[in-house]
PDB file of N, CA and C in Angstrom:
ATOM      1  N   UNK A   1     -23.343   1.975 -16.238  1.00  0.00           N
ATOM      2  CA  UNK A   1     -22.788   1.815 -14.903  1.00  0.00           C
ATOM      3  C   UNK A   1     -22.468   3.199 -14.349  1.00  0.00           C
ATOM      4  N   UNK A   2     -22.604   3.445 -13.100  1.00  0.00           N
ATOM      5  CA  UNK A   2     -22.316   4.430 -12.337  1.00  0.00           C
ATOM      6  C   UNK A   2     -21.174   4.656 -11.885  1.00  0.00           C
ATOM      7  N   UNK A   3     -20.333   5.641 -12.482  1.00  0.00           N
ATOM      8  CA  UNK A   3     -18.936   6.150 -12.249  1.00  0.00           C
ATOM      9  C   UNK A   3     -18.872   6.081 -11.069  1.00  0.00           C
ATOM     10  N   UNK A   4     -19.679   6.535 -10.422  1.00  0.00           N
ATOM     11  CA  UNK A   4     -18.902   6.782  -8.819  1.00  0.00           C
ATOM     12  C   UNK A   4     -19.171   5.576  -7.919  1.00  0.00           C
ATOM     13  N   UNK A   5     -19.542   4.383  -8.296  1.00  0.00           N
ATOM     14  CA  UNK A   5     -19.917   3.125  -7.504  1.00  0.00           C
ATOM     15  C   UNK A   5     -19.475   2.177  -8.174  1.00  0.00           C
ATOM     16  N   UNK A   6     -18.404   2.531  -9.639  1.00  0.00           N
ATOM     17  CA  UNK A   6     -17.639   1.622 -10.497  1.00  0.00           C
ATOM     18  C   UNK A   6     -17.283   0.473  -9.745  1.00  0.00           C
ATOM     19  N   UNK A   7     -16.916  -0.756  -9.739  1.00  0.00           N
ATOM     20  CA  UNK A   7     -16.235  -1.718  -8.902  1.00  0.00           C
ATOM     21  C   UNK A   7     -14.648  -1.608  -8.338  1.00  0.00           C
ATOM     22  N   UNK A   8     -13.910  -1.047  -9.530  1.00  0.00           N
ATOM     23  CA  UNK A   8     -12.586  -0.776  -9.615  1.00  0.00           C
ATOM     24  C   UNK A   8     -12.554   0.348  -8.596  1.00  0.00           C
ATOM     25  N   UNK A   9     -12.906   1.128  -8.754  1.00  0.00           N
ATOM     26  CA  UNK A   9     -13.127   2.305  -7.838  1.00  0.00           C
ATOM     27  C   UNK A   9     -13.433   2.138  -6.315  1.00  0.00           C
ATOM     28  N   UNK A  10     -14.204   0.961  -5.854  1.00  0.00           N
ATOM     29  CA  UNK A  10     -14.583   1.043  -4.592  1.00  0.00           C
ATOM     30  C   UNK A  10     -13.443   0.391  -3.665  1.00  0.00           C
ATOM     31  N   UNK A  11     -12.830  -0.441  -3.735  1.00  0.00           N
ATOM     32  CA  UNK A  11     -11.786  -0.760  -3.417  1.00  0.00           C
ATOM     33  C   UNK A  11     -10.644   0.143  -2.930  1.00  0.00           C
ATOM     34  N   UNK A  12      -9.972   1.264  -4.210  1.00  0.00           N
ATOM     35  CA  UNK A  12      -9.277   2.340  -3.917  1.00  0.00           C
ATOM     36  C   UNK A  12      -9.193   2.911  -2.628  1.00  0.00           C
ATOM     37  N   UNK A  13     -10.361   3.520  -2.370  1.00  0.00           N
ATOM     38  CA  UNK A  13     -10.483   4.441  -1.528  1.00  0.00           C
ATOM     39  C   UNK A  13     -10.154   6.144  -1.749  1.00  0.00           C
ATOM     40  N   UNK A  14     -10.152   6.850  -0.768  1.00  0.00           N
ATOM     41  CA  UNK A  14      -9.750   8.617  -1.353  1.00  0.00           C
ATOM     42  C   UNK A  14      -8.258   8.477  -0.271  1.00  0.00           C
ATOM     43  N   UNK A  15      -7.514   9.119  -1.025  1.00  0.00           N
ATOM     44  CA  UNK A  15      -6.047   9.424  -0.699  1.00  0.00           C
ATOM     45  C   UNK A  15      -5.006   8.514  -0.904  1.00  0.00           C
ATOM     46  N   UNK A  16      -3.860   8.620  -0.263  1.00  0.00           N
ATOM     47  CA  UNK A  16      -2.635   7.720  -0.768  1.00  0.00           C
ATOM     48  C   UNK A  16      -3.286   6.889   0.090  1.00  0.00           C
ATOM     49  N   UNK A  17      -2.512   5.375  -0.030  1.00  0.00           N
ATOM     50  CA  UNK A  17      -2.768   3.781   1.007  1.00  0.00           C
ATOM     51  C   UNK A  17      -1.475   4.575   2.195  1.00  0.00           C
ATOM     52  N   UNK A  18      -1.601   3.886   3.160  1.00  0.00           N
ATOM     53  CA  UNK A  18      -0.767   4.147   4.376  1.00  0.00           C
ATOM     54  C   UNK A  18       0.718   3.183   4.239  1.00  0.00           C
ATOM     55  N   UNK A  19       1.481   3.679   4.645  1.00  0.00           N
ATOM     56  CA  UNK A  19       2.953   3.583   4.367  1.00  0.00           C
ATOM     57  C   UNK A  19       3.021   2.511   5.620  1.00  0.00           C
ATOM     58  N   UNK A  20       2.475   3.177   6.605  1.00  0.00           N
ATOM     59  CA  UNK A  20       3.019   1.868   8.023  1.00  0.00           C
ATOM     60  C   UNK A  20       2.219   2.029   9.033  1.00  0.00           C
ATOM     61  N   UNK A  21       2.124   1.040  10.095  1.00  0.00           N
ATOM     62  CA  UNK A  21       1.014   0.742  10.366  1.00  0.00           C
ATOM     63  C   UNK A  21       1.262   1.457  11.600  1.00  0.00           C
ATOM     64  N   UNK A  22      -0.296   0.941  12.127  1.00  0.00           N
ATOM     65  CA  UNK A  22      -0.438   2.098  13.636  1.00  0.00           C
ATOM     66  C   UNK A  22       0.687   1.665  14.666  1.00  0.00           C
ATOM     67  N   UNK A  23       1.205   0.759  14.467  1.00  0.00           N
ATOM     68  CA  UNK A  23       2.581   0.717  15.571  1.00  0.00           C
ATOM     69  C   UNK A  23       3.943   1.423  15.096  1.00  0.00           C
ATOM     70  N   UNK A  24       3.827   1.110  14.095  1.00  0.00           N
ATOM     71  CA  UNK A  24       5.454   1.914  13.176  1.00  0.00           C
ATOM     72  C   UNK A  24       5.099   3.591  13.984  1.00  0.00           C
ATOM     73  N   UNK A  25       3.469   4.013  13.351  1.00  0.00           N
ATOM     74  CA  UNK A  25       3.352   5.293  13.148  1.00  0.00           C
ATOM     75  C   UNK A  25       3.314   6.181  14.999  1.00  0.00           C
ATOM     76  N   UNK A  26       3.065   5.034  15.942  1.00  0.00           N
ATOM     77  CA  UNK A  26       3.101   5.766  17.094  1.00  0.00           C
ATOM     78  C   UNK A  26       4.864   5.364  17.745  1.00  0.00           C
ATOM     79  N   UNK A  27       5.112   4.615  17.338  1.00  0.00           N
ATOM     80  CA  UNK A  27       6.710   4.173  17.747  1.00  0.00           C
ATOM     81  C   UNK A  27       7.304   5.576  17.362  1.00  0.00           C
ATOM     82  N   UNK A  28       7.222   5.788  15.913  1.00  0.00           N
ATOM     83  CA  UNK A  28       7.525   7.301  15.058  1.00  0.00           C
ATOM     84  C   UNK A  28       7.187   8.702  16.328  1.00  0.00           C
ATOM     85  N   UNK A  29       6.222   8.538  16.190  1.00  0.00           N
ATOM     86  CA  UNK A  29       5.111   9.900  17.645  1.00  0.00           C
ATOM     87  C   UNK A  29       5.780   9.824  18.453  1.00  0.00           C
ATOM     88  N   UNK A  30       6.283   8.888  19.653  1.00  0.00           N
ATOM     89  CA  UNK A  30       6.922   8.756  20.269  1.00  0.00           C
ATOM     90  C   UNK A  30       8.301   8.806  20.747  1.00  0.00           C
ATOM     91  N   UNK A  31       8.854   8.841  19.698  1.00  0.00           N
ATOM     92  CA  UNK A  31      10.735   8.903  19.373  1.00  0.00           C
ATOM     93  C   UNK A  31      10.559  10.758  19.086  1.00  0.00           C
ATOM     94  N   UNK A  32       9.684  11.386  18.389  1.00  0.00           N
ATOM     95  CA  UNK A  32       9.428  12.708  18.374  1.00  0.00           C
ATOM     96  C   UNK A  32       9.695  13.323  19.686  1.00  0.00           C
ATOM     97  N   UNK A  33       8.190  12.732  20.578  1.00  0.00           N
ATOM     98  CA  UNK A  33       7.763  13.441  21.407  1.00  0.00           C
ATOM     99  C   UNK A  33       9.032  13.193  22.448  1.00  0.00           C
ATOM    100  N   UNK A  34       9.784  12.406  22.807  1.00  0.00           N
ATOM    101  CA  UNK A  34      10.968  11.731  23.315  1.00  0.00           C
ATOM    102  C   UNK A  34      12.327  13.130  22.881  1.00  0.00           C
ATOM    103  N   UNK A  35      12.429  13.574  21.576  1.00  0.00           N
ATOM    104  CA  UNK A  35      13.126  14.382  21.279  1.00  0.00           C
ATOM    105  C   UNK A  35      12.214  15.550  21.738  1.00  0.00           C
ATOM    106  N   UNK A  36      11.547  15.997  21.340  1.00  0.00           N
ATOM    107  CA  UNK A  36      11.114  17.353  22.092  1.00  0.00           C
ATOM    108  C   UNK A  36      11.279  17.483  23.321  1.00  0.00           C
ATOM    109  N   UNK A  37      11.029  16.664  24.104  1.00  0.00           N
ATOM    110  CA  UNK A  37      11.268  16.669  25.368  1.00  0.00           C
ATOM    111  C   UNK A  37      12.840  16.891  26.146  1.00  0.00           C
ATOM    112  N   UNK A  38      13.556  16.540  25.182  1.00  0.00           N
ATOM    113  CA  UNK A  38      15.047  16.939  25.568  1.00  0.00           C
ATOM    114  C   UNK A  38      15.272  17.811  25.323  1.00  0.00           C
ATOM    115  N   UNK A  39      14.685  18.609  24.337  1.00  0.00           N
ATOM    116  CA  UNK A  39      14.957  19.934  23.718  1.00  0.00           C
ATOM    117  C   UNK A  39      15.861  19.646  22.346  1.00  0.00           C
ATOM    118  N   UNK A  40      15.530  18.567  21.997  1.00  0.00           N
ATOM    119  CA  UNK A  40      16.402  18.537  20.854  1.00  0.00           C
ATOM    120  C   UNK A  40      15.695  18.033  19.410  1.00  0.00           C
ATOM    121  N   UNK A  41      15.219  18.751  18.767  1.00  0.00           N
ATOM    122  CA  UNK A  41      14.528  18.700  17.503  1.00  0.00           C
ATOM    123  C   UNK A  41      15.012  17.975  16.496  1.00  0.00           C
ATOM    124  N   UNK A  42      14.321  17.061  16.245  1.00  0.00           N
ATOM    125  CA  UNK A  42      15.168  15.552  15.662  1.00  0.00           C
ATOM    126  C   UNK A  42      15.224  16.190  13.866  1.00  0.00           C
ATOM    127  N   UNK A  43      16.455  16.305  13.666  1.00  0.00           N
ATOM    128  CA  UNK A  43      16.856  16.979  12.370  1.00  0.00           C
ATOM    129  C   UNK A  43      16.321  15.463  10.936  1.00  0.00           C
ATOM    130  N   UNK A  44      16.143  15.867  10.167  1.00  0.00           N
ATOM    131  CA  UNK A  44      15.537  14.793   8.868  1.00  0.00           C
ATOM    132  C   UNK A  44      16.204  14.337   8.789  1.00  0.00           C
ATOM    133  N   UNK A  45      17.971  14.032   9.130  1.00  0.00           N
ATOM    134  CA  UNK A  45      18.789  12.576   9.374  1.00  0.00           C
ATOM    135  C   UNK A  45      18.093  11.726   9.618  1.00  0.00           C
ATOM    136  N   UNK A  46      18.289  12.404  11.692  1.00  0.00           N
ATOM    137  CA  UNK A  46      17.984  11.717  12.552  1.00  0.00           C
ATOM    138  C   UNK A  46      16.738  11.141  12.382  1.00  0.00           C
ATOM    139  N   UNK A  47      15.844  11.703  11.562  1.00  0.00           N
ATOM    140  CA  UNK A  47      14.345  11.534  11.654  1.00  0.00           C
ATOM    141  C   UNK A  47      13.940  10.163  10.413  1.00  0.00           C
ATOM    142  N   UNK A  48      14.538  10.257   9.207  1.00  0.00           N
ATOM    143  CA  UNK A  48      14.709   9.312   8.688  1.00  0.00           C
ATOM    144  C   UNK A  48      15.912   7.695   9.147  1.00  0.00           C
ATOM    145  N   UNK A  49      16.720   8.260   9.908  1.00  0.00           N
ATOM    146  CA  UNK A  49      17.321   6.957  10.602  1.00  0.00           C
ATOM    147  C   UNK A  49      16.569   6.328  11.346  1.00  0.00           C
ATOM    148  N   UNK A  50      15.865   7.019  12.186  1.00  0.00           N
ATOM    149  CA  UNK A  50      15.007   6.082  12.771  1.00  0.00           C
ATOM    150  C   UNK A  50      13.647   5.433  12.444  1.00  0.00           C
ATOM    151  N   UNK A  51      12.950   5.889  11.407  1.00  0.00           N
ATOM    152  CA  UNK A  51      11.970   5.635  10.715  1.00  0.00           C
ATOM    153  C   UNK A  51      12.519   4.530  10.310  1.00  0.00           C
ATOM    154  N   UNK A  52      13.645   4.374   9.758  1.00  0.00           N
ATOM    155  CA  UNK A  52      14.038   2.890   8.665  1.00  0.00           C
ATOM    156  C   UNK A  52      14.707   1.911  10.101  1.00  0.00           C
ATOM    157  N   UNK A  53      14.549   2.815  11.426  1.00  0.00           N
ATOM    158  CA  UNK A  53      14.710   1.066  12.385  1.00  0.00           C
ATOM    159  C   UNK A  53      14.006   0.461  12.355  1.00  0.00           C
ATOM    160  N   UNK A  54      12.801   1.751  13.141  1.00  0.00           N
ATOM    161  CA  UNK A  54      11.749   1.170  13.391  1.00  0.00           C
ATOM    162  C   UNK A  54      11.373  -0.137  12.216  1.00  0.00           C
ATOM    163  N   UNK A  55      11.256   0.260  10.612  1.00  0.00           N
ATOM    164  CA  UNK A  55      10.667  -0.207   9.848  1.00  0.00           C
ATOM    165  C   UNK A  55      11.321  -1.621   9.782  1.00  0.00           C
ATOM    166  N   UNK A  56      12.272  -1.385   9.882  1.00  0.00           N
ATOM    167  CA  UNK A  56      13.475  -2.681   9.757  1.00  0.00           C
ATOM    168  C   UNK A  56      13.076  -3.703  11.155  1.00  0.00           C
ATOM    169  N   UNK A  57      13.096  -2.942  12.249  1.00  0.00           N
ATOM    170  CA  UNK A  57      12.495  -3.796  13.385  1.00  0.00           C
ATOM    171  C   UNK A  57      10.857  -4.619  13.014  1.00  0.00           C
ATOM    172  N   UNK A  58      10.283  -4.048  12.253  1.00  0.00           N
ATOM    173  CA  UNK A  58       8.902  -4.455  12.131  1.00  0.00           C
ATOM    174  C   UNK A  58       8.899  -5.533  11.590  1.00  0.00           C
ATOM    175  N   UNK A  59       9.402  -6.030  10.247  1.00  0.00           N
ATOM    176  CA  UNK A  59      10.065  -7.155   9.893  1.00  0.00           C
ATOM    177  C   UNK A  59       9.367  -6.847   8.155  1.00  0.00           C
ATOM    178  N   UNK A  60       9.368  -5.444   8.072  1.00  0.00           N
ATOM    179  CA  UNK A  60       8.912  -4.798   6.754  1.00  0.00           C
ATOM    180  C   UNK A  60       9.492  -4.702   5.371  1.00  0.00           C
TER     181      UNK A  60
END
């Protein structure tokens, strides 16, 4: 059998699986671009508090 067309293997894929989906991830983009725009650079608190609304809003 051919390592690189193994069965187990094709499934995987290359890189990590995605954490959250394209709405979490532009809701996320958006709450950014929302802080830049005030001039206020959303510190890794703030940046993880709202990641776990969003996520919590999603029903995740």
């Amino acid at each position: 059998m051919d390592r690189l067309k193994a069965p187990a293997m094709m499934h995987e894929g290359r890189g990590r699986q995605r954490a959250h989906t394209d709405q979490e991830e532009a809701a996320i983009a958006g709450f950014l671009r929302y802080m830049a725009g005030q001039g206020l650079p959303a510190s890794h608190e703030v940046l993880k508090s709202k990641v776990s609304d969003i996520i919590n809003a999603s029903g995740k």
